[in-house]
N, C-alpha and C. Protein backbone atom coordinates (compact mmCIF):
# COMPACT_ATOMS: atom_id res chain seq x y z
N UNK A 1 52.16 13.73 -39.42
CA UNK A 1 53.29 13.17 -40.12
C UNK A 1 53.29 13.70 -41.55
N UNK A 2 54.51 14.24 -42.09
CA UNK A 2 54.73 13.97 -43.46
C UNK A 2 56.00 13.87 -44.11
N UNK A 3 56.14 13.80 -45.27
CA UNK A 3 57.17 13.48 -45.50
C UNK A 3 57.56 14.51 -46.80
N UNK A 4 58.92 14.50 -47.51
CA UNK A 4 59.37 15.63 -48.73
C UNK A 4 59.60 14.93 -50.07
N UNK A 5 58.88 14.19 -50.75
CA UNK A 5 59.25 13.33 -51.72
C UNK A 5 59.66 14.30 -53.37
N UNK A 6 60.26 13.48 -54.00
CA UNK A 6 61.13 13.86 -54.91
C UNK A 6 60.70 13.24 -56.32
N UNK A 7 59.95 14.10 -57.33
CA UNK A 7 59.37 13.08 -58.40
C UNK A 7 59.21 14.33 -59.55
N UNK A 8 60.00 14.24 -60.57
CA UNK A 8 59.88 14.77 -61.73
C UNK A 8 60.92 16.43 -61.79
N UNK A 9 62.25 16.34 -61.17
CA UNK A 9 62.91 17.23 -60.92
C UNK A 9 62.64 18.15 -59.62
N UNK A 10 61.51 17.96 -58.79
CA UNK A 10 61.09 18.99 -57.84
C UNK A 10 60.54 18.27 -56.53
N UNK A 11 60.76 18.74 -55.31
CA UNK A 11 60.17 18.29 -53.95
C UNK A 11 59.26 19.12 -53.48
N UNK A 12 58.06 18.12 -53.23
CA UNK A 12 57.13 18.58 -52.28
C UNK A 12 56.82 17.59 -51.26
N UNK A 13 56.20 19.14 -50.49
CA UNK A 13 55.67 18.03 -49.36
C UNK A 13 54.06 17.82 -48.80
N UNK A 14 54.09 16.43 -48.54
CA UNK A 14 53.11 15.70 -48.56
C UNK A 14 52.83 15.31 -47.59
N UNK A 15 51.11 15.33 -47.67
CA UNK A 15 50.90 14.50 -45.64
C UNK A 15 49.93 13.28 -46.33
N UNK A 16 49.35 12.23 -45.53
CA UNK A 16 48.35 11.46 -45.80
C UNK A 16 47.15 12.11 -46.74
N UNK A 17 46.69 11.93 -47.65
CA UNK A 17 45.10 12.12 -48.69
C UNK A 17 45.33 13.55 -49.33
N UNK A 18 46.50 13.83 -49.45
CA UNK A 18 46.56 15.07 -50.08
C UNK A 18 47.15 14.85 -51.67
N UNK A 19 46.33 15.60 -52.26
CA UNK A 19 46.15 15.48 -53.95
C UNK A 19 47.04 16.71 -54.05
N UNK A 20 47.68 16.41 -55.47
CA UNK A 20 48.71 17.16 -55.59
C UNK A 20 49.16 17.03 -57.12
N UNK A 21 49.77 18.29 -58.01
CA UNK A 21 50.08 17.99 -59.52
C UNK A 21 51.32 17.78 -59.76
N UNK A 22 52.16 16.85 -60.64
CA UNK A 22 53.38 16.65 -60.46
C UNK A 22 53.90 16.70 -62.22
N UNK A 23 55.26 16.71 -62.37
CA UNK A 23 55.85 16.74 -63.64
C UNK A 23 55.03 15.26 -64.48
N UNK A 24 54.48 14.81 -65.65
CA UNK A 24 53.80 13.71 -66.46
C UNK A 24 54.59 12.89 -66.46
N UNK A 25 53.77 11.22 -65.42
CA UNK A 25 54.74 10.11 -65.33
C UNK A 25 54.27 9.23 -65.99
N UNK A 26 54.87 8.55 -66.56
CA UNK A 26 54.37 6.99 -67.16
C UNK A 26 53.49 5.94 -66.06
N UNK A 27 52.53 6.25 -65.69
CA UNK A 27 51.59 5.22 -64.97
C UNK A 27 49.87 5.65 -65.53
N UNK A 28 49.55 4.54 -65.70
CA UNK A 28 48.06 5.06 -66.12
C UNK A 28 47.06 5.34 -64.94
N UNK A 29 45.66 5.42 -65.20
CA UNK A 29 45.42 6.02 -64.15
C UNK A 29 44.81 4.98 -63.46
N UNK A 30 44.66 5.01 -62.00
CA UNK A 30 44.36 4.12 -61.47
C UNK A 30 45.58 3.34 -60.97
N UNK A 31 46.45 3.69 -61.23
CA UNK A 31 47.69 2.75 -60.84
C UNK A 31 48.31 3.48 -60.09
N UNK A 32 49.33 2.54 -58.96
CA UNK A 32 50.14 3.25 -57.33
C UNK A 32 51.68 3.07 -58.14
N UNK A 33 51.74 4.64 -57.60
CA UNK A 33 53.34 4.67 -57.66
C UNK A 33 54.04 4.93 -56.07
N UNK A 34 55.05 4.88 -56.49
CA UNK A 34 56.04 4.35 -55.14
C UNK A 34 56.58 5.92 -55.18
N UNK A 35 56.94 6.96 -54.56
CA UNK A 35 57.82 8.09 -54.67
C UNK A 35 59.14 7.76 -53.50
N UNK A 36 60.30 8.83 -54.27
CA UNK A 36 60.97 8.86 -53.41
C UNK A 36 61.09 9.45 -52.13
N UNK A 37 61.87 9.60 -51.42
CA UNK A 37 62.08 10.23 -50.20
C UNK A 37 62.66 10.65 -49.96
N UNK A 38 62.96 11.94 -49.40
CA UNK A 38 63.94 12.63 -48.90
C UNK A 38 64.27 13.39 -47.68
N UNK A 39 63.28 13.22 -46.93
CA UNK A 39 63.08 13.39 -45.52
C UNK A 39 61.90 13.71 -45.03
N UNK A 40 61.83 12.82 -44.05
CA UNK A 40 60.08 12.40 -43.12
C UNK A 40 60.17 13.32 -41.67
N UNK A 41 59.16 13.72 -41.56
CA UNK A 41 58.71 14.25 -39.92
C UNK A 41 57.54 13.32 -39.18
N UNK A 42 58.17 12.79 -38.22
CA UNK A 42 56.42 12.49 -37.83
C UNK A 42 56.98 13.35 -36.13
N UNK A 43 56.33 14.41 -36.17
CA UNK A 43 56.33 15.06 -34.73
C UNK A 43 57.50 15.76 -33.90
N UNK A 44 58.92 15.27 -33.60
CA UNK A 44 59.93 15.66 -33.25
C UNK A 44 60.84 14.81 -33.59
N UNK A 45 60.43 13.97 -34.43
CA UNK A 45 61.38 12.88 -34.69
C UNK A 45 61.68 13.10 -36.36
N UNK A 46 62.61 13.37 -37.16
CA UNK A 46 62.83 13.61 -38.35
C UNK A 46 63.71 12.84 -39.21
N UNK A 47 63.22 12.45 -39.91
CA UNK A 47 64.39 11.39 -40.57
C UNK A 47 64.83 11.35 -42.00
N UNK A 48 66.29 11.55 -42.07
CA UNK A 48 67.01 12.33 -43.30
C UNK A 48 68.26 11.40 -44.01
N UNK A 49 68.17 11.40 -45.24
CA UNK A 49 69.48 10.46 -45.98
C UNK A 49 68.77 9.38 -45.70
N UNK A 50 70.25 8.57 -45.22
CA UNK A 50 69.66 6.66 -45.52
C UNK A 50 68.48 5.91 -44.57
N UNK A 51 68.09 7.16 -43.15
CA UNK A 51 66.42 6.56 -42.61
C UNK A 51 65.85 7.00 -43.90
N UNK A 52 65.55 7.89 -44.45
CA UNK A 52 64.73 8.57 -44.80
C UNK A 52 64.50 7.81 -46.46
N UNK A 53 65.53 6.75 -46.51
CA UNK A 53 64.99 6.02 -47.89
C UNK A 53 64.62 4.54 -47.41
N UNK A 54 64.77 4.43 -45.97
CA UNK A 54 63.57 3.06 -45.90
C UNK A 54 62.08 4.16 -45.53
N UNK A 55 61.71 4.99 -45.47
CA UNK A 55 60.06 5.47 -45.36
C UNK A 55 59.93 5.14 -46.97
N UNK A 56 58.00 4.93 -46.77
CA UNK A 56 57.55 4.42 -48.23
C UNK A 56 56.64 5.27 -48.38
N UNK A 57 56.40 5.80 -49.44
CA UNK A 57 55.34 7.09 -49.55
C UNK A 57 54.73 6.05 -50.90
N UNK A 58 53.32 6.11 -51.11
CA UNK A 58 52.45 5.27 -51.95
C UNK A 58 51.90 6.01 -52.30
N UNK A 59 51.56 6.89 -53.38
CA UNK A 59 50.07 7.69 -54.40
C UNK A 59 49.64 6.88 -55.50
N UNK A 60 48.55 7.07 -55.47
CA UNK A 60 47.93 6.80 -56.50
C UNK A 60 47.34 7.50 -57.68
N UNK A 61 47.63 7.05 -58.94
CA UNK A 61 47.53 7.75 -60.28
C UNK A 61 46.17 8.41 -60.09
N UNK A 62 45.62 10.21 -60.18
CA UNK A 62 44.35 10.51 -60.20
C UNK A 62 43.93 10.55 -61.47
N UNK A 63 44.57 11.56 -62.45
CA UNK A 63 44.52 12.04 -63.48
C UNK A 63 45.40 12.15 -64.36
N UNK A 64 45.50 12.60 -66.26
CA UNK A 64 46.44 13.07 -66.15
C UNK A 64 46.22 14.02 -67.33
N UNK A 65 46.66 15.18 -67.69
CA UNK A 65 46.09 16.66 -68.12
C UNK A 65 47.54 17.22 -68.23
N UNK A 66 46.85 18.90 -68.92
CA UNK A 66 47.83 19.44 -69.53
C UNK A 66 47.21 20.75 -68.77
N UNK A 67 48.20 21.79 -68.39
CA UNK A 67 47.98 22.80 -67.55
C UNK A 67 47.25 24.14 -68.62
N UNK A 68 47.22 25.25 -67.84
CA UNK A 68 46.91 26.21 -68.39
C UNK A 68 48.10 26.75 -69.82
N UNK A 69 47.26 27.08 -71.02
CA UNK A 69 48.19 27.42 -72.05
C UNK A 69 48.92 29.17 -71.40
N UNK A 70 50.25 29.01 -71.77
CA UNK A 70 50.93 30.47 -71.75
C UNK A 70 51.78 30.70 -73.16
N UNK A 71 51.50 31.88 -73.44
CA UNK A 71 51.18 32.59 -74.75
C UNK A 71 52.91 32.98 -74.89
N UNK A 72 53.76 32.91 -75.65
CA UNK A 72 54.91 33.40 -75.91
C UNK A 72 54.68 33.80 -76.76
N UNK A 73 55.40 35.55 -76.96
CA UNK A 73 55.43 36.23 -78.24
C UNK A 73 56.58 37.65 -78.08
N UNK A 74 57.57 36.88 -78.99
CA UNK A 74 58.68 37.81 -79.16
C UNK A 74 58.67 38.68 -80.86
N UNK A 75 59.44 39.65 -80.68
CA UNK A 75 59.33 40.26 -81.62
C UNK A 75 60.71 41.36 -81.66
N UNK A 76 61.21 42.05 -82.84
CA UNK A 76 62.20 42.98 -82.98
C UNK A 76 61.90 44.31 -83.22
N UNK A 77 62.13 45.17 -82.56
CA UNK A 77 61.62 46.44 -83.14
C UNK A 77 62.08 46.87 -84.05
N UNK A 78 60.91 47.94 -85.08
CA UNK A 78 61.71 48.13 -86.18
C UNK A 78 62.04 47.53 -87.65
N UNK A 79 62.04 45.57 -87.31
CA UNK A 79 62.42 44.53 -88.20
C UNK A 79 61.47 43.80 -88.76
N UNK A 80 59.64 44.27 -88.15
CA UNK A 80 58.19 43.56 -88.67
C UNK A 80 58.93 42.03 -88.69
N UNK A 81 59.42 41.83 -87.61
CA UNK A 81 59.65 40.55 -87.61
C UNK A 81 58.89 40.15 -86.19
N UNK A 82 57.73 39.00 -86.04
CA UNK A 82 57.05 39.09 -84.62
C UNK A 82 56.57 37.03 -84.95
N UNK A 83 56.98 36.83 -83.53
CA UNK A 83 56.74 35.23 -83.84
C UNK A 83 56.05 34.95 -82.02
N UNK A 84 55.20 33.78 -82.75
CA UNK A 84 53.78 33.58 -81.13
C UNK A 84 54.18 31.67 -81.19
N UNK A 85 54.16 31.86 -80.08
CA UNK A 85 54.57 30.42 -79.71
C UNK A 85 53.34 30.25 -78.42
N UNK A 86 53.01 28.99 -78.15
CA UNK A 86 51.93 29.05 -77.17
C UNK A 86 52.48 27.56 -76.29
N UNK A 87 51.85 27.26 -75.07
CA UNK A 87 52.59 25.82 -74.23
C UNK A 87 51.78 25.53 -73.47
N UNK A 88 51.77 23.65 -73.62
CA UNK A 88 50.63 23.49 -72.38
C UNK A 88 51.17 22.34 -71.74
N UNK A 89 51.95 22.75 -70.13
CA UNK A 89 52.46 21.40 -69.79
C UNK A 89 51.95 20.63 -68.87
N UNK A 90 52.34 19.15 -69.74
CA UNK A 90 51.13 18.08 -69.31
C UNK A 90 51.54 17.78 -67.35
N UNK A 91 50.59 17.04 -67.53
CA UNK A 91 50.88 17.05 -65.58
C UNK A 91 50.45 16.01 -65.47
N UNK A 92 50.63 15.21 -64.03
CA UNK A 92 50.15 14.11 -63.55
C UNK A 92 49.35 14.22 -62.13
N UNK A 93 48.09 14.15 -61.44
CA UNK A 93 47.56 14.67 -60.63
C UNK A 93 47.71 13.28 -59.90
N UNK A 94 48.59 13.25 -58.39
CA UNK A 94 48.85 12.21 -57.88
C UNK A 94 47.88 12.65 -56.10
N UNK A 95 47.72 11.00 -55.84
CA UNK A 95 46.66 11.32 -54.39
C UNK A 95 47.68 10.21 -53.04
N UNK A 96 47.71 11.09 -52.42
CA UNK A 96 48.58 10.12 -51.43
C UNK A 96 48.12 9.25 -50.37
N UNK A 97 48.31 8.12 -50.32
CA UNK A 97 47.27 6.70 -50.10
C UNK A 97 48.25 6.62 -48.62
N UNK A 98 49.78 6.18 -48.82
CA UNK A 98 50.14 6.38 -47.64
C UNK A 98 51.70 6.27 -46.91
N UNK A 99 51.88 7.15 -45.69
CA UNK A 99 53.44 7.39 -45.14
C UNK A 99 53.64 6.15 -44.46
N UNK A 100 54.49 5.41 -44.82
CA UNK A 100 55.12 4.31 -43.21
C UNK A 100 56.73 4.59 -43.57
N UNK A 101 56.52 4.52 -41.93
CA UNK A 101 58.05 4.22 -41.74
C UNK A 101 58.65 2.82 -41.63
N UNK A 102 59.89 2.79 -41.98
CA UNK A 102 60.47 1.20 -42.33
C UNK A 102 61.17 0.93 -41.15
């Protein structure tokens, strides 16, 4: 079984105990969030739209961190004009506790 949940602009998909990094949510750690849904499989049976928002997908808060830094650096030729910008985006490392269907 799994299901395609929807949390921080982007869908992935998820089966039972699978850890996974998501856009930085407001829950501390240790605490269950509820995700959305957007369509479940369990086997040949698939369920999409309004089944697919009674399934309950449950993770729980693992971590929460900032990814690998990437280095921006633009510049003009010619103009000794050169500017470095650097980014580190934060993340939320969520663990999936569990799929039911409603």
């Amino acid at each position: 079984m799994y299901a395609i949940v929807k949390t921080g602009g982007k869908q992935y998909k998820v089966t039972e105990g699978l850890i996974f990094e998501t856009e930085l949510l407001k829950a501390e750690v240790g605490s269950e969030v509820a995700l959305e849904v957007v369509l479940a499989a369990d086997g040949d049976k698939v369920l999409v739209g309004s089944d697919a928002a009674n399934v309950k997908v449950s993770a729980t808060v693992v971590e929460h961190g900032k990814g690998k830094k990437i280095n921006i650096f633009t510049y003009k030729a010619k103009k000794n004009i050169r500017k470095r910008q650097g980014h580190r985006q934060p993340y939320t490392k969520l663990k999936v506790n569990s799929i039911t269907l409603g």
